[in-house]
C-alpha atoms as a PDB file:
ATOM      1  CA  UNK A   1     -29.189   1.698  -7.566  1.00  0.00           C
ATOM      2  CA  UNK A   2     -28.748   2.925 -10.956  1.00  0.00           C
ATOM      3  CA  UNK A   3     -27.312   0.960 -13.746  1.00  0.00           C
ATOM      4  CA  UNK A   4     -23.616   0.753 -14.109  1.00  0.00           C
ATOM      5  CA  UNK A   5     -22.048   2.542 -16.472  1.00  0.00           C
ATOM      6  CA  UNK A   6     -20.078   0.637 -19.539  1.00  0.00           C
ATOM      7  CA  UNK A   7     -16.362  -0.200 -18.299  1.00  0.00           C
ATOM      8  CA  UNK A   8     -13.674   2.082 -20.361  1.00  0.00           C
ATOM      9  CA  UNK A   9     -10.563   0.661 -21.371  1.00  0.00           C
ATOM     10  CA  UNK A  10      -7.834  -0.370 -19.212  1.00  0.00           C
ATOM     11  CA  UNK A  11      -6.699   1.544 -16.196  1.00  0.00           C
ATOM     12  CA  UNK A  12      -3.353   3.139 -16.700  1.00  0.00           C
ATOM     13  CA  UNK A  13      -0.371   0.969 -15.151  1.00  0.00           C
ATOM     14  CA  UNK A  14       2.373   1.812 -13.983  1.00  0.00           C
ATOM     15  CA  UNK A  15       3.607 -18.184  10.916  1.00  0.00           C
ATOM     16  CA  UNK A  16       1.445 -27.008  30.585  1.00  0.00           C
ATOM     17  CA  UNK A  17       0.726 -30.128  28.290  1.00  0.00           C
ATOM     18  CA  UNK A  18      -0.521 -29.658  25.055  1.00  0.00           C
ATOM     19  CA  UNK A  19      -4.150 -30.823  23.815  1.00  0.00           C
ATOM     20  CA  UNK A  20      -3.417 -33.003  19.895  1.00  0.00           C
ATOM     21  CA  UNK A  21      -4.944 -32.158  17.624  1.00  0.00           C
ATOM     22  CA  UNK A  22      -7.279 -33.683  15.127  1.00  0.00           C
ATOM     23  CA  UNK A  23      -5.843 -35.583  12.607  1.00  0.00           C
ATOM     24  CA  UNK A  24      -6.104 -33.928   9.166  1.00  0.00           C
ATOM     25  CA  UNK A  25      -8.207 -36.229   6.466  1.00  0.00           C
ATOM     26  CA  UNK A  26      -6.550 -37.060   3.655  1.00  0.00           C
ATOM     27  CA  UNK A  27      -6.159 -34.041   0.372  1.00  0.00           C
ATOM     28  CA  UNK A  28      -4.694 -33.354  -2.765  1.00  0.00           C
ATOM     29  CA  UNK A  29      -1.334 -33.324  -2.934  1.00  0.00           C
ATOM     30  CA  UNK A  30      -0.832 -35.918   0.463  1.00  0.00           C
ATOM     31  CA  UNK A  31       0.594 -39.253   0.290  1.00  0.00           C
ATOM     32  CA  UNK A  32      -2.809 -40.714  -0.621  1.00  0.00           C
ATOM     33  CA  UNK A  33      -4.217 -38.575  -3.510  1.00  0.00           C
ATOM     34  CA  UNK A  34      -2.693 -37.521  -6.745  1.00  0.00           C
ATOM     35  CA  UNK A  35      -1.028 -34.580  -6.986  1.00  0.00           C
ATOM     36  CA  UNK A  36      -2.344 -31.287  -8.414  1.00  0.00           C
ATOM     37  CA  UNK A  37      -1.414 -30.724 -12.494  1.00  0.00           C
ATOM     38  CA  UNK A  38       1.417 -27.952 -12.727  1.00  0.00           C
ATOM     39  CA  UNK A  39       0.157 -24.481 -13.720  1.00  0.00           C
ATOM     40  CA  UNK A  40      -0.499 -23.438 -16.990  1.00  0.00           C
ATOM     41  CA  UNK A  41       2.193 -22.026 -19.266  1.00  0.00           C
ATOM     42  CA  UNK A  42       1.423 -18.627 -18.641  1.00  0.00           C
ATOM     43  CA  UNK A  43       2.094 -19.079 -14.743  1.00  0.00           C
ATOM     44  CA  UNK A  44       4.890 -21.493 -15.412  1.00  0.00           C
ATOM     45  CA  UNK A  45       7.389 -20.203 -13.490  1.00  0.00           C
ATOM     46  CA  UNK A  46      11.163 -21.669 -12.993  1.00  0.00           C
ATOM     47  CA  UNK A  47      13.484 -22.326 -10.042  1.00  0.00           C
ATOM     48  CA  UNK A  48      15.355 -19.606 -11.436  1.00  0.00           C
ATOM     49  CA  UNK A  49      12.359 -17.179 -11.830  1.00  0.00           C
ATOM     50  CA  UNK A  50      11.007 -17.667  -8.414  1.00  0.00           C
ATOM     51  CA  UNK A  51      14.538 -17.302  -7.092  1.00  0.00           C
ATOM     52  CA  UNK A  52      14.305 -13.738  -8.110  1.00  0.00           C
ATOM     53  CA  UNK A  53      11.288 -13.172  -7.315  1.00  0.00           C
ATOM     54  CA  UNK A  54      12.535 -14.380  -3.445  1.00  0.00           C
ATOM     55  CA  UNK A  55      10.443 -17.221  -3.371  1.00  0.00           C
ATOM     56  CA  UNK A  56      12.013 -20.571  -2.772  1.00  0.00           C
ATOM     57  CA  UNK A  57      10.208 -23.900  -2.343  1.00  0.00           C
ATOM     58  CA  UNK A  58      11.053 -26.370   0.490  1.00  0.00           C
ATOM     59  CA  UNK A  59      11.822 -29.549  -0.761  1.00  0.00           C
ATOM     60  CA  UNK A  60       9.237 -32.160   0.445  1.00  0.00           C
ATOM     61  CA  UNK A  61      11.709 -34.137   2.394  1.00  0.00           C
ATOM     62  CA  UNK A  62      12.469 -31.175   4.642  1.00  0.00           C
ATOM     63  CA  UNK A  63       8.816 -30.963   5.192  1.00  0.00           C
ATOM     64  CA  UNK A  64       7.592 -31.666   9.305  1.00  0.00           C
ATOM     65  CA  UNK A  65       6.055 -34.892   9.123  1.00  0.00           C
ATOM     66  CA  UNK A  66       2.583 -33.631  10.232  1.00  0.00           C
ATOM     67  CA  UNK A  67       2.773 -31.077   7.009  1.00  0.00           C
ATOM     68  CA  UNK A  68       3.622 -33.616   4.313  1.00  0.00           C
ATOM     69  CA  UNK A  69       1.276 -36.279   5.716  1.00  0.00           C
ATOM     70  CA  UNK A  70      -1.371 -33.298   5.824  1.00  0.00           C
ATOM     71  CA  UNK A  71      -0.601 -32.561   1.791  1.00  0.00           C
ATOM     72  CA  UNK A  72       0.948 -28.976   2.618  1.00  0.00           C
ATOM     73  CA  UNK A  73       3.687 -27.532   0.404  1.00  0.00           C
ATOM     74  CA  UNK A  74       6.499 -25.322   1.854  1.00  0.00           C
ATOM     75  CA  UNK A  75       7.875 -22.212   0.484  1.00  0.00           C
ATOM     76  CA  UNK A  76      10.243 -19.504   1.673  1.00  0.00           C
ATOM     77  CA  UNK A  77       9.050 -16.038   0.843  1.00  0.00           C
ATOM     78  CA  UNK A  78      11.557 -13.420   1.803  1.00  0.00           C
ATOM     79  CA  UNK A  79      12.656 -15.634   4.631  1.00  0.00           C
ATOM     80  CA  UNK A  80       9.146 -16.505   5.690  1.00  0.00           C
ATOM     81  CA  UNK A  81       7.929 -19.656   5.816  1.00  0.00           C
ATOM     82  CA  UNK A  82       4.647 -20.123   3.614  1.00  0.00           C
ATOM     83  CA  UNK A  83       2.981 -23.710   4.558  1.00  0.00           C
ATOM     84  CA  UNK A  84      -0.048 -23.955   2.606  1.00  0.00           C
ATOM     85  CA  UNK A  85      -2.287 -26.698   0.487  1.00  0.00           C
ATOM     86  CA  UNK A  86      -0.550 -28.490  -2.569  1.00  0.00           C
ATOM     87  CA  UNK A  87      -3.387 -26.707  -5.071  1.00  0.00           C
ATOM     88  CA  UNK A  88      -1.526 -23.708  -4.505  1.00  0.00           C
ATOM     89  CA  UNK A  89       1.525 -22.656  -6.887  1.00  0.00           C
ATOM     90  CA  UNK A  90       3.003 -19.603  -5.620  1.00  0.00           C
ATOM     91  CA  UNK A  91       4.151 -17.162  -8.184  1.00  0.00           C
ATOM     92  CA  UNK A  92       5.133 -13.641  -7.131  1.00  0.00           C
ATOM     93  CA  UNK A  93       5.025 -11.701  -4.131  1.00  0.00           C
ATOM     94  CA  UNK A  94       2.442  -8.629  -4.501  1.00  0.00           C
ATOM     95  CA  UNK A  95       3.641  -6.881  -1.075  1.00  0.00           C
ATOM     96  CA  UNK A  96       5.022  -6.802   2.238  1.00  0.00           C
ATOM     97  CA  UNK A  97       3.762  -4.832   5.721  1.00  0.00           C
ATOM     98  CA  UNK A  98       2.821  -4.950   9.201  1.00  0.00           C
ATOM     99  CA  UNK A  99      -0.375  -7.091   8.253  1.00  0.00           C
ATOM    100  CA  UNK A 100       1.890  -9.821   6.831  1.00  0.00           C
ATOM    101  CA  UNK A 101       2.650 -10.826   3.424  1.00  0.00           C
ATOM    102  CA  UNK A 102       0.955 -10.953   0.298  1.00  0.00           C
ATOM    103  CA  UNK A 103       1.429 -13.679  -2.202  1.00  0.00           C
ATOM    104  CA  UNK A 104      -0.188 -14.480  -5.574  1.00  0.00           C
ATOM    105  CA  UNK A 105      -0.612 -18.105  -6.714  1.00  0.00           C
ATOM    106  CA  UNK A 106      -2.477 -20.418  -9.186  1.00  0.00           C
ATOM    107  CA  UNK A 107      -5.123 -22.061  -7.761  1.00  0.00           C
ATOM    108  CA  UNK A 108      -5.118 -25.688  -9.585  1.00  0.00           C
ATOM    109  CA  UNK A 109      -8.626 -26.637  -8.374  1.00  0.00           C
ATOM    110  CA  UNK A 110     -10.460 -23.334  -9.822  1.00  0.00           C
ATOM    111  CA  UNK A 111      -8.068 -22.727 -12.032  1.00  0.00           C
ATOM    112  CA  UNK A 112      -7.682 -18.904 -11.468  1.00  0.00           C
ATOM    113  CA  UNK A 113      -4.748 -16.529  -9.797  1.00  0.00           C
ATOM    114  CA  UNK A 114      -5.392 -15.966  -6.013  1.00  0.00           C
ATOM    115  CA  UNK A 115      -3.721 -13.655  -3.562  1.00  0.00           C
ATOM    116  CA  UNK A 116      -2.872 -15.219  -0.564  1.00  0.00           C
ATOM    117  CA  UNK A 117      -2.391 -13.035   2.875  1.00  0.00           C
ATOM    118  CA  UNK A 118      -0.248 -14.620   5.259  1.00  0.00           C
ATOM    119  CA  UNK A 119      -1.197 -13.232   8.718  1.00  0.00           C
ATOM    120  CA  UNK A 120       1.187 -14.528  12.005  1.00  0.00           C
ATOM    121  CA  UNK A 121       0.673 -14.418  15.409  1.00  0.00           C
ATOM    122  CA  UNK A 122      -2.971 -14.519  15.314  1.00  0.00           C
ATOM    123  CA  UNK A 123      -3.542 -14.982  19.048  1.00  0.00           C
ATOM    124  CA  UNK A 124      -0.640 -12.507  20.551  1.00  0.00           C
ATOM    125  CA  UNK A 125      -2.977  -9.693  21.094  1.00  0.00           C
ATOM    126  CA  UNK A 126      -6.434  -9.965  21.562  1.00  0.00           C
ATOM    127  CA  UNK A 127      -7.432  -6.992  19.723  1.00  0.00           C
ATOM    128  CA  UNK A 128      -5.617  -8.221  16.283  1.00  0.00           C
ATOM    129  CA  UNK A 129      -7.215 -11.494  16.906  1.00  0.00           C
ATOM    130  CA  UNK A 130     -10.759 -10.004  17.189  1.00  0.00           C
ATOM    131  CA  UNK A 131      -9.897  -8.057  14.070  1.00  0.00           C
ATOM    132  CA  UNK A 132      -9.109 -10.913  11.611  1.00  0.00           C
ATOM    133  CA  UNK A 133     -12.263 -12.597  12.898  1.00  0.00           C
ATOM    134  CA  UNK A 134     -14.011 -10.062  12.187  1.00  0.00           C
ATOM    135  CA  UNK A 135     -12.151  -9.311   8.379  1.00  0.00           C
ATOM    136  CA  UNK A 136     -12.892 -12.977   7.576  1.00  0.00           C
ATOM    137  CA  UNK A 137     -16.555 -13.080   9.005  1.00  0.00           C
ATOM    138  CA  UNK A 138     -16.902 -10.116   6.729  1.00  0.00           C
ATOM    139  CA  UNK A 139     -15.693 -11.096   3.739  1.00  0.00           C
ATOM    140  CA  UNK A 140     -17.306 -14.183   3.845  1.00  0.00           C
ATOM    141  CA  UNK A 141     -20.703 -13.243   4.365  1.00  0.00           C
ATOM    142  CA  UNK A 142     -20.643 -10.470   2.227  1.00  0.00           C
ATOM    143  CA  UNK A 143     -21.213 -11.149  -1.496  1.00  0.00           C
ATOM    144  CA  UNK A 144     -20.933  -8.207  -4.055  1.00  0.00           C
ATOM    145  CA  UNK A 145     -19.098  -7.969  -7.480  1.00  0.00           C
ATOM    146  CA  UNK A 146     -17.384  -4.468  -5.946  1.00  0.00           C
ATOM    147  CA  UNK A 147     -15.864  -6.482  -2.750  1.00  0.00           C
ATOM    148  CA  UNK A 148     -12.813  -8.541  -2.250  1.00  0.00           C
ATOM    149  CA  UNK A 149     -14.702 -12.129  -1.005  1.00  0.00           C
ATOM    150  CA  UNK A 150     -12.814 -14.888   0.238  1.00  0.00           C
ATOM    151  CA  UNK A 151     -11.799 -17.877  -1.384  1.00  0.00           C
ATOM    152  CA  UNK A 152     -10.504 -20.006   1.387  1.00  0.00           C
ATOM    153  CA  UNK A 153      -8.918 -19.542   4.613  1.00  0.00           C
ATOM    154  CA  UNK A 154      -6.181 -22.461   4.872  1.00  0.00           C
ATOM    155  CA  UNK A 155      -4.080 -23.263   8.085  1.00  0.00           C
ATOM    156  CA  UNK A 156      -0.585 -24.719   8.861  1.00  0.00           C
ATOM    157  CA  UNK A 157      -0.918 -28.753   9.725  1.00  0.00           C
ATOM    158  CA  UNK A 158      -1.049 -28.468  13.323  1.00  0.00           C
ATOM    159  CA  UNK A 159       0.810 -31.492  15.945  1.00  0.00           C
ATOM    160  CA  UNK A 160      -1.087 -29.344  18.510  1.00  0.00           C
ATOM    161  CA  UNK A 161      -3.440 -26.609  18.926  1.00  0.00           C
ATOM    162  CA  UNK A 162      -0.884 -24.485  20.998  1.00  0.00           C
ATOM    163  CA  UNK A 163       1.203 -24.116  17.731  1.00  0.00           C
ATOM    164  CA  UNK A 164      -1.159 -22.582  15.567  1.00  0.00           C
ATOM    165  CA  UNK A 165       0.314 -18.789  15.348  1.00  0.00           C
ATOM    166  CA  UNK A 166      -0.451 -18.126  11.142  1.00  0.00           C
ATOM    167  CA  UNK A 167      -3.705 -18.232   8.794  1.00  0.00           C
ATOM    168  CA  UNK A 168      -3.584 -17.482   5.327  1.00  0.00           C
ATOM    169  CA  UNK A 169      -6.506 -15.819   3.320  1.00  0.00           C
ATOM    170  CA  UNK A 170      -7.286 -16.287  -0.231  1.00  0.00           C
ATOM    171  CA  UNK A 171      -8.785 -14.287  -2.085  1.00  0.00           C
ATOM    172  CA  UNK A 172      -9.213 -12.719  -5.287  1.00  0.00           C
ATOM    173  CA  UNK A 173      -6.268 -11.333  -7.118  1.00  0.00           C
ATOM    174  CA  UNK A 174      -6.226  -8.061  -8.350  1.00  0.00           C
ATOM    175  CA  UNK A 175      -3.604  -6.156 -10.363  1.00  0.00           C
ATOM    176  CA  UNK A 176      -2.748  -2.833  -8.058  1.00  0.00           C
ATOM    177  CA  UNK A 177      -4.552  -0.224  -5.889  1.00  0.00           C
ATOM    178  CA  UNK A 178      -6.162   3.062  -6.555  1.00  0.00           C
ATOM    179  CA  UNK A 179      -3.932   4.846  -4.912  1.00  0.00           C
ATOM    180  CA  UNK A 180      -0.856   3.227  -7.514  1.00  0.00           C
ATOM    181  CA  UNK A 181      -3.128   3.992 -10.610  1.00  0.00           C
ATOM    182  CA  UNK A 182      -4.005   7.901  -9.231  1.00  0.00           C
ATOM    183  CA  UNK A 183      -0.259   8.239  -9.013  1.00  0.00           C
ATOM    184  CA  UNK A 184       0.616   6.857 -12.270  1.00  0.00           C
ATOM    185  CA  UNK A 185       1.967   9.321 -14.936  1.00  0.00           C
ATOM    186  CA  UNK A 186      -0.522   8.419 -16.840  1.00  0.00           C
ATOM    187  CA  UNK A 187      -4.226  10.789 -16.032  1.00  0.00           C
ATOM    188  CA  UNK A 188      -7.457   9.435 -15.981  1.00  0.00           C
ATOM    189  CA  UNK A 189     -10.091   9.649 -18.550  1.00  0.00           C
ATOM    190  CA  UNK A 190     -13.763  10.908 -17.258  1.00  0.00           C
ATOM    191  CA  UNK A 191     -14.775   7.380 -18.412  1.00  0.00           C
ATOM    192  CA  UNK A 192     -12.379   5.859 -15.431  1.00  0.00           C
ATOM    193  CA  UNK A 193     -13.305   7.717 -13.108  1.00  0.00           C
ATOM    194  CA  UNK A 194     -16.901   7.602 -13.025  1.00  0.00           C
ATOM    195  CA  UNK A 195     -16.449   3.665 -13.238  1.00  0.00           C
ATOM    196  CA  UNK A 196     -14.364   3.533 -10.380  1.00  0.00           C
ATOM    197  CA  UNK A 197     -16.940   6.115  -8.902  1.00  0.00           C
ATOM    198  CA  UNK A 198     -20.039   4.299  -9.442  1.00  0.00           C
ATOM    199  CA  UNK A 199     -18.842   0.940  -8.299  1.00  0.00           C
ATOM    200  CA  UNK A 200     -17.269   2.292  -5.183  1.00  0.00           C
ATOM    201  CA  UNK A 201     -20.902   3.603  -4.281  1.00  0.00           C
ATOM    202  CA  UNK A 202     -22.380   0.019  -5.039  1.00  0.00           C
ATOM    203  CA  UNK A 203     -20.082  -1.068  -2.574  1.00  0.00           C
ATOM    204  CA  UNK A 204     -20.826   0.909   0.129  1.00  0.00           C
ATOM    205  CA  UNK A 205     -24.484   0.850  -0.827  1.00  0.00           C
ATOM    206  CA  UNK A 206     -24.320  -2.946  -0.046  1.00  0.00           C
ATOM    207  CA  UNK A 207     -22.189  -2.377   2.917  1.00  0.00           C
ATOM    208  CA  UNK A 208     -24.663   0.158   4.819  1.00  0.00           C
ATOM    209  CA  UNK A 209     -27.618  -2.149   3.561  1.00  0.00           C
ATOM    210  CA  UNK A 210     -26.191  -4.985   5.712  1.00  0.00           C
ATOM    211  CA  UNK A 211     -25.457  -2.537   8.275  1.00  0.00           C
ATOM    212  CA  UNK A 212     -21.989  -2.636   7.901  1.00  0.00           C
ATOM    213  CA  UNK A 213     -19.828   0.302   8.305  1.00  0.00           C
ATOM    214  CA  UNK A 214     -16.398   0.711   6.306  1.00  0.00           C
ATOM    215  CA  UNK A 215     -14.086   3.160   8.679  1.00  0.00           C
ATOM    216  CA  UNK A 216     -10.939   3.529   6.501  1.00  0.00           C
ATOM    217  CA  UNK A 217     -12.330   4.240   2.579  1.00  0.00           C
ATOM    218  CA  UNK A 218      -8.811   5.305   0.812  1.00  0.00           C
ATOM    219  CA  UNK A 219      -7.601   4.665  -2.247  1.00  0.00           C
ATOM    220  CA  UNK A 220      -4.991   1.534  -0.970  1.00  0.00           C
ATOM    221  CA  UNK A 221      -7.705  -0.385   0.220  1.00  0.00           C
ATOM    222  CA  UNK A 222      -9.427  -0.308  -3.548  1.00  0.00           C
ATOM    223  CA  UNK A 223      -8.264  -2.784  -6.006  1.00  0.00           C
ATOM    224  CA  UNK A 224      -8.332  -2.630  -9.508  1.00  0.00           C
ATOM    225  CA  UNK A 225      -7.580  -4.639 -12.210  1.00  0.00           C
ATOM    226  CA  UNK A 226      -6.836  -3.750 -15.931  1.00  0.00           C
ATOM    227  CA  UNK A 227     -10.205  -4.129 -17.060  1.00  0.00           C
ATOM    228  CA  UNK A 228     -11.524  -1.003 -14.743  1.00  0.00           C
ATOM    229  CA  UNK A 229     -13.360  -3.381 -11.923  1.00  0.00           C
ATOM    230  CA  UNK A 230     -12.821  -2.022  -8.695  1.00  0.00           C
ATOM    231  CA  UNK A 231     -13.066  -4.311  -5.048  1.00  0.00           C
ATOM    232  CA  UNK A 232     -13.243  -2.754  -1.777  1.00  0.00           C
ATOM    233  CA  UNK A 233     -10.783  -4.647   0.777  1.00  0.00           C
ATOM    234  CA  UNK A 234      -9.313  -4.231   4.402  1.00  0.00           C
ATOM    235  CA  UNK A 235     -12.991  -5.302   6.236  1.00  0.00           C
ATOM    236  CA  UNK A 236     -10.797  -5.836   9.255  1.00  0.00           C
ATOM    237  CA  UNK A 237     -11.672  -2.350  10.968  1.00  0.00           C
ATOM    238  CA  UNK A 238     -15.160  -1.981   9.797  1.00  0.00           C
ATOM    239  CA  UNK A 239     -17.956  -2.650  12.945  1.00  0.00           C
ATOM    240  CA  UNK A 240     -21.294  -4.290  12.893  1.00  0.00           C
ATOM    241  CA  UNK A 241     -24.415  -2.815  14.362  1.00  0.00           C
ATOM    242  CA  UNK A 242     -25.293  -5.423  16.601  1.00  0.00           C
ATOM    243  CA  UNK A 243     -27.728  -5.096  19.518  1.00  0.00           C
ATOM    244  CA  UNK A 244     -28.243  -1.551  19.037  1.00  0.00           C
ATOM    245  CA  UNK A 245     -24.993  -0.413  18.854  1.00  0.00           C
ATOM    246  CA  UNK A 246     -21.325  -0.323  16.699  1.00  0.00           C
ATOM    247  CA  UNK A 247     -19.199  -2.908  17.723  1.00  0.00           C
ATOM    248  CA  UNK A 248     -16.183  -1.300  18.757  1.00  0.00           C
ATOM    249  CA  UNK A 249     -12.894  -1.102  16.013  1.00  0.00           C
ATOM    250  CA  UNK A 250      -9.679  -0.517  17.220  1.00  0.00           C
ATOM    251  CA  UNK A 251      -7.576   1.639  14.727  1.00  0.00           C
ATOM    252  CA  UNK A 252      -9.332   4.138  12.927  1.00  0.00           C
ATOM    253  CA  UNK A 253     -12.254   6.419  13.716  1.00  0.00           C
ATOM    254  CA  UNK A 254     -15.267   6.246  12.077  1.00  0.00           C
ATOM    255  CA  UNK A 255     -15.713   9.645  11.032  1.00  0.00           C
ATOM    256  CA  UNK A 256     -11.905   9.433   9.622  1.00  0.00           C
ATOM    257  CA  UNK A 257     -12.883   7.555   6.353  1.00  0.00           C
ATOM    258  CA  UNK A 258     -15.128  10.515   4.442  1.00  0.00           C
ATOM    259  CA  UNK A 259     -13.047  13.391   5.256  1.00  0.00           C
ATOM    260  CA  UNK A 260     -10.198  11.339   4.364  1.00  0.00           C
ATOM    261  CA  UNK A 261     -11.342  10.585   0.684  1.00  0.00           C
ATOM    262  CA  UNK A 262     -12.632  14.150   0.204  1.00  0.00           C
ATOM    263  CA  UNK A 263      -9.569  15.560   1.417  1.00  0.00           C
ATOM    264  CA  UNK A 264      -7.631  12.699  -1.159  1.00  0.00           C
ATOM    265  CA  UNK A 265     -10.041  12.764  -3.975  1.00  0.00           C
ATOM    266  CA  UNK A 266     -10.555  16.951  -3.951  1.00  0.00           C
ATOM    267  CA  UNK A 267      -7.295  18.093  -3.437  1.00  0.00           C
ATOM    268  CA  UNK A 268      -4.397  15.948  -4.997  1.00  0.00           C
ATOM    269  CA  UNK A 269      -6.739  14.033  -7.518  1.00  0.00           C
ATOM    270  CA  UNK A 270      -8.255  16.752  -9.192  1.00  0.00           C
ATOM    271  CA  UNK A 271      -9.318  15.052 -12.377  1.00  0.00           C
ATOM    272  CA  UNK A 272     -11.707  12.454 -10.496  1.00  0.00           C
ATOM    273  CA  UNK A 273     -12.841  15.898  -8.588  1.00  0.00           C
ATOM    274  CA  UNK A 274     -14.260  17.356 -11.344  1.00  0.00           C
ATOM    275  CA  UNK A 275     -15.206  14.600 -13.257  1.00  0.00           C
ATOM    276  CA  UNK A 276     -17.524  13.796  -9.904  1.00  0.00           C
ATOM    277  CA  UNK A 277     -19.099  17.520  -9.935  1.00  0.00           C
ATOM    278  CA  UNK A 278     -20.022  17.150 -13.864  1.00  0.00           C
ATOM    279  CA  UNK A 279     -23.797  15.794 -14.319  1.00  0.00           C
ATOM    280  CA  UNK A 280     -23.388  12.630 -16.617  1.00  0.00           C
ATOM    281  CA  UNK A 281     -23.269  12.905 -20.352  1.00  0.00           C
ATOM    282  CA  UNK A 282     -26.180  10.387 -20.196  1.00  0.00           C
ATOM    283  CA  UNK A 283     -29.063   9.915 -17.547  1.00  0.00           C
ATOM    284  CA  UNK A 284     -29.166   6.427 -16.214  1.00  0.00           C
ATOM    285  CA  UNK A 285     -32.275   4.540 -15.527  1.00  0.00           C
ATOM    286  CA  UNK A 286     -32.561   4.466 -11.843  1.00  0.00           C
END
């Protein structure tokens, strides 16, 4: 793969008897560890603040039992209940939709912003359920500055295994999509778009090298942030070649992905067009 090309300035913005389950060991945040320091000024956010923003925070006493003895905080996002580790600070909700909701918090034990994706009813429908195993098998075995990893995968405190309907993933959080910045009043330099260009192709190069498959390529499932990186995301319909053969994906067709970015990328994003059809200024070493 050739070298990357130097980043340009920022992108333009805009849930029969019943088997227990195991008890959960002591963390931070329970009754027997400290609890985790309060977020840094600039994620400080107020009663008042997260109020508006629709996020609410259950007071501990209203808790379940097996939640505060587990060190989980509660929070009300929109109406939905958010049970996750005490580490977690939730500041802002980054979006809503059929997959579930996405929040972004401060992580006090890395000490970075995180988005976390609440997904319920994980084991209603076998096909959804083979689909997050497969987005969080993904994303955790893949490894690559131009994908969205994961962080952590974190799970309600159970009483009993029967009563585990939500997961949340954590991951990585990034400012917007492409498909926000392309529709932003403000165009796109040459220098953006081969950026976002070049590291796309890393990303699939990797992909295909593990023998991995991305179906649904569009511009809302690449992330940016203001600095010009760019992270591939949605792994949930992408199949593995496994035993001579694609394991089979349930939503979108495999061939849909290419046509779909030409059609995007050619015909209502004309500046990234023809930036992509001009040779570079500059040869890279390859």
């Amino acid at each position: 793969m050739s070298a990357a090309p130097s980043a340009p300035g920022p992108a333009p913005s805009d849930g029969a008897p019943t088997a227990e389950a195991p008890s959960s060991a002591p963390v931070a945040g329970s009754d027997h560890s400290p609890p985790q320091p309060p977020p840094p000024a600039a994620y400080a956010r107020t009663v008042e603040e997260l109020a508006a923003a629709g996020i609410v925070e259950v007071p501990r006493a209203s808790l379940r039992s097996v939640a505060a003895a587990a060190g989980k905080r509660g929070w009300r996002v929109r109406g939905i209940d958010f049970e996750v580790d005490a580490r977690y600070s939730l500041l802002r909700v980054l979006g809503t939709g059929s997959y579930g909701v996405v929040v972004a918090a401060w992580d006090a034990v890395t000490g970075v912003v995180v988005a976390i994706k609440r997904v319920a009813h994980i084991f209603d429908d076998v096909v959804e359920a083979r689909r997050i195993l497969r987005e969080i098998r993904l994303m955790r075995s893949m490894h690559h500055d131009a994908l969205l990893g994961l962080i952590d995968v974190d799970v309600p405190a159970l009483d009993a295994w029967d009563a585990w309907h939500n997961v949340y993933l954590v991951s990585l959080q990034m400012d917007r999509d492409l498909h926000r910045v392309l529709r932003s009043p403000v165009p796109l330099t040459d220098a953006h778009c081969r950026f976002f260009a070049w590291q796309l192709l890393a990303g699939v190069k990797y992909m295909h090298s593990a023998n991995v498959l991305h179906r649904d390529l569009k511009p809302a499932n690449l992330l940016v942030n203001e600095d010009c990186s760019l992270r591939i995301c949605d792994f949930g319909t992408l199949p593995l070649w496994t035993c001579g053969r694609w394991a089979p994906s349930s939503r979108t067709c495999w061939a849909g992905a290419p046509y779909f970015l030409a059609e995007t990328f050619a015909t209502r994003y004309l500046p990234l067009s023809r930036c992509l059809a001009r040779p570079p200024r500059t040869r890279l070493r390859t």
